[in-house]
Protein backbone atom coordinates (compact mmCIF):
# COMPACT_ATOMS: atom_id res chain seq x y z
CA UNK A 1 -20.25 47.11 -38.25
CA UNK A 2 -20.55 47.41 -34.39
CA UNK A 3 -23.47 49.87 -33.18
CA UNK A 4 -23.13 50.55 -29.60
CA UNK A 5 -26.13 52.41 -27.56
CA UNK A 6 -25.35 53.59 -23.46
CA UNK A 7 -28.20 53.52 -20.99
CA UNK A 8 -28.40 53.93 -17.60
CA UNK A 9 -27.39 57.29 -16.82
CA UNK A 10 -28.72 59.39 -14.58
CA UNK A 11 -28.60 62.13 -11.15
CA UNK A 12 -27.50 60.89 -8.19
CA UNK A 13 -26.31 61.52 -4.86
CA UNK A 14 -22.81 61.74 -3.93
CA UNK A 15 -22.08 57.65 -2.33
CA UNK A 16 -25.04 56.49 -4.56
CA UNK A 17 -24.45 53.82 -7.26
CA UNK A 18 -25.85 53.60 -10.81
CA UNK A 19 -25.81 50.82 -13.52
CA UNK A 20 -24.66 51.37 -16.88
CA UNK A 21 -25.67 49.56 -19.83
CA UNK A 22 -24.01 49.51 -23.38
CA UNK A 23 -26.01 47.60 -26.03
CA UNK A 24 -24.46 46.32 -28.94
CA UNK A 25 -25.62 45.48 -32.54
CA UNK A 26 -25.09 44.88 -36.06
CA UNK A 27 -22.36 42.22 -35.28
CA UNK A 28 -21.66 40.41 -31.84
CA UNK A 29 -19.19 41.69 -29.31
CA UNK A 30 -18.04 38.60 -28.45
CA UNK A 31 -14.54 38.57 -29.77
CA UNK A 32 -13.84 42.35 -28.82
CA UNK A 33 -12.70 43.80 -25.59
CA UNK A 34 -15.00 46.11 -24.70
CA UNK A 35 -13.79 49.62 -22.65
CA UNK A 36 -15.53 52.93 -20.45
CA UNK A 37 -14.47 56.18 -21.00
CA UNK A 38 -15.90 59.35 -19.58
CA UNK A 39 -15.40 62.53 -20.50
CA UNK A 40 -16.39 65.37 -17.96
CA UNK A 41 -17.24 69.46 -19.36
CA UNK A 42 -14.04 71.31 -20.06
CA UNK A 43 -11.57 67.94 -19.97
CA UNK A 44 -10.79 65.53 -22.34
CA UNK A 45 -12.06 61.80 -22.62
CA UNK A 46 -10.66 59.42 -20.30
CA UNK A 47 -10.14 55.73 -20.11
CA UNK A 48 -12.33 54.35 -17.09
CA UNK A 49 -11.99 50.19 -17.13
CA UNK A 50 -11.78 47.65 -19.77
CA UNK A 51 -12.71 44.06 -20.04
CA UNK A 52 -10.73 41.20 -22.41
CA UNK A 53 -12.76 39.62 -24.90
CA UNK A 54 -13.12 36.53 -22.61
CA UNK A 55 -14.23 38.33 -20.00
CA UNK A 56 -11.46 36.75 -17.68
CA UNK A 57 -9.72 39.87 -17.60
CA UNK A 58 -10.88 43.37 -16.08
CA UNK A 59 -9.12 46.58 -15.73
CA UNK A 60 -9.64 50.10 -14.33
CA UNK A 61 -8.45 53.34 -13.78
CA UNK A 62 -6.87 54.37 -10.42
CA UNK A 63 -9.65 56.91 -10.04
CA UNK A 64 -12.15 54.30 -9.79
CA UNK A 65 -10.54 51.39 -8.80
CA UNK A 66 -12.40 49.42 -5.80
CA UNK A 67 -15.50 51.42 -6.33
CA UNK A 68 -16.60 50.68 -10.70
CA UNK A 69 -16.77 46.93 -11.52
CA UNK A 70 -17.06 46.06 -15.71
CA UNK A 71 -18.68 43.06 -16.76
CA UNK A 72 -19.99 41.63 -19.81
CA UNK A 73 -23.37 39.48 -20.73
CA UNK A 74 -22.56 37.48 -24.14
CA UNK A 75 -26.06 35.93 -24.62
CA UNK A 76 -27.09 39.53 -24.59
CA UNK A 77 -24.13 41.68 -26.56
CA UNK A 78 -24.51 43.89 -23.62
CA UNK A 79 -21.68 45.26 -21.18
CA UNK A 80 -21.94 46.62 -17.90
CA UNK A 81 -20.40 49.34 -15.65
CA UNK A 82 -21.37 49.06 -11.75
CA UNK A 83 -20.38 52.13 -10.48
CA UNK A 84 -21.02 52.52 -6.34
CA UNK A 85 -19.48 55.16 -4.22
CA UNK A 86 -20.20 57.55 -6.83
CA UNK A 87 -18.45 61.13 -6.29
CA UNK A 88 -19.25 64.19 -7.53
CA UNK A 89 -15.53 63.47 -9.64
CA UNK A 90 -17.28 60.75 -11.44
CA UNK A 91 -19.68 63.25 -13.00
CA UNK A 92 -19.42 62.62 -16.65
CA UNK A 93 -20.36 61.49 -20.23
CA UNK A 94 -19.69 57.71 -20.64
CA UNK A 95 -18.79 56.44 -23.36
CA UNK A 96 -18.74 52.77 -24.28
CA UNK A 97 -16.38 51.46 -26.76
CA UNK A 98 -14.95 48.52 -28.67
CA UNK A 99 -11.87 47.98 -28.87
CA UNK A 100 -8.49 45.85 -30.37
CA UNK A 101 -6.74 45.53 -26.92
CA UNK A 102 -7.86 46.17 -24.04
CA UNK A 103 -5.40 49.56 -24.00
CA UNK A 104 -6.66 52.24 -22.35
CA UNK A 105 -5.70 54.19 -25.24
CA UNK A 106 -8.66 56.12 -27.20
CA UNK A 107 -7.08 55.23 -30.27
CA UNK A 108 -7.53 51.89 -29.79
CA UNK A 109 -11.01 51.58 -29.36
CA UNK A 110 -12.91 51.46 -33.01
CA UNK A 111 -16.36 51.91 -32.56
CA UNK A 112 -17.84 54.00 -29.57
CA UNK A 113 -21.33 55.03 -28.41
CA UNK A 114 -23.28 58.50 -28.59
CA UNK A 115 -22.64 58.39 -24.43
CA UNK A 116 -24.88 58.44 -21.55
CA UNK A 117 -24.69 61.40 -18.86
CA UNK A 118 -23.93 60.73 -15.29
CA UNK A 119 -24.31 63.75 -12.60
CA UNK A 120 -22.99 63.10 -9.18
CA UNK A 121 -24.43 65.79 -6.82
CA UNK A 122 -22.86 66.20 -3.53
């Protein structure tokens, strides 16, 4: 069983960046794509970027494309979310999540984080 635990969250201003963290134990990551979601107040979660389980293959949403970078660390069951040009938009719980595919669909991802709280203030 996968136990995933988000850090890195924070305030900041409006064309700032922030580094998020997402921990995983109880059973390597290493043959899992890994994904970001966010979900702000009042809307429903949303897929953010995803990485393949080899880590040769990245994707993100349109919303943050050019601006959030995912990576992942094997040695340390960790993956990453570099987020620069934050915007007050990007405000947000992320989530981190492990998934089948690397679909951006929420149903696809088994095992997700308690989240980590991003504020963008402009």
């Amino acid at each position: 069983q996968v136990q995933l635990v988000e850090s890195g969250g924070g305030l900041v201003q409006a064309g700032g960046s922030l580094s998020l963290s997402c921990a995983a134990s109880g059973r390597t990551i290493s043959s899992y794509p890994m994904g970001w979601f966010r979900q702000a107040p009042g809307k429903e979660r949303e897929f953010v970027a995803a990485i393949s389980w080899s880590g040769g293959s990245t994707s993100v949403a349109d919303s943050v494309k050019g601006r959030f970078t995912i990576s992942r660390d094997y040695a340390k069951n960790t993956v990453y979310l570099q987020m620069n040009s934050l915007k007050s938009e990007d405000t947000a719980v992320y989530y981190c999540a492990a998934g089948r595919t690397m679909s951006p669909s929420i149903d696809n991802y088994f095992a997700w984080g308690q989240g980590t709280q991003v504020t963008v203030s402009s």
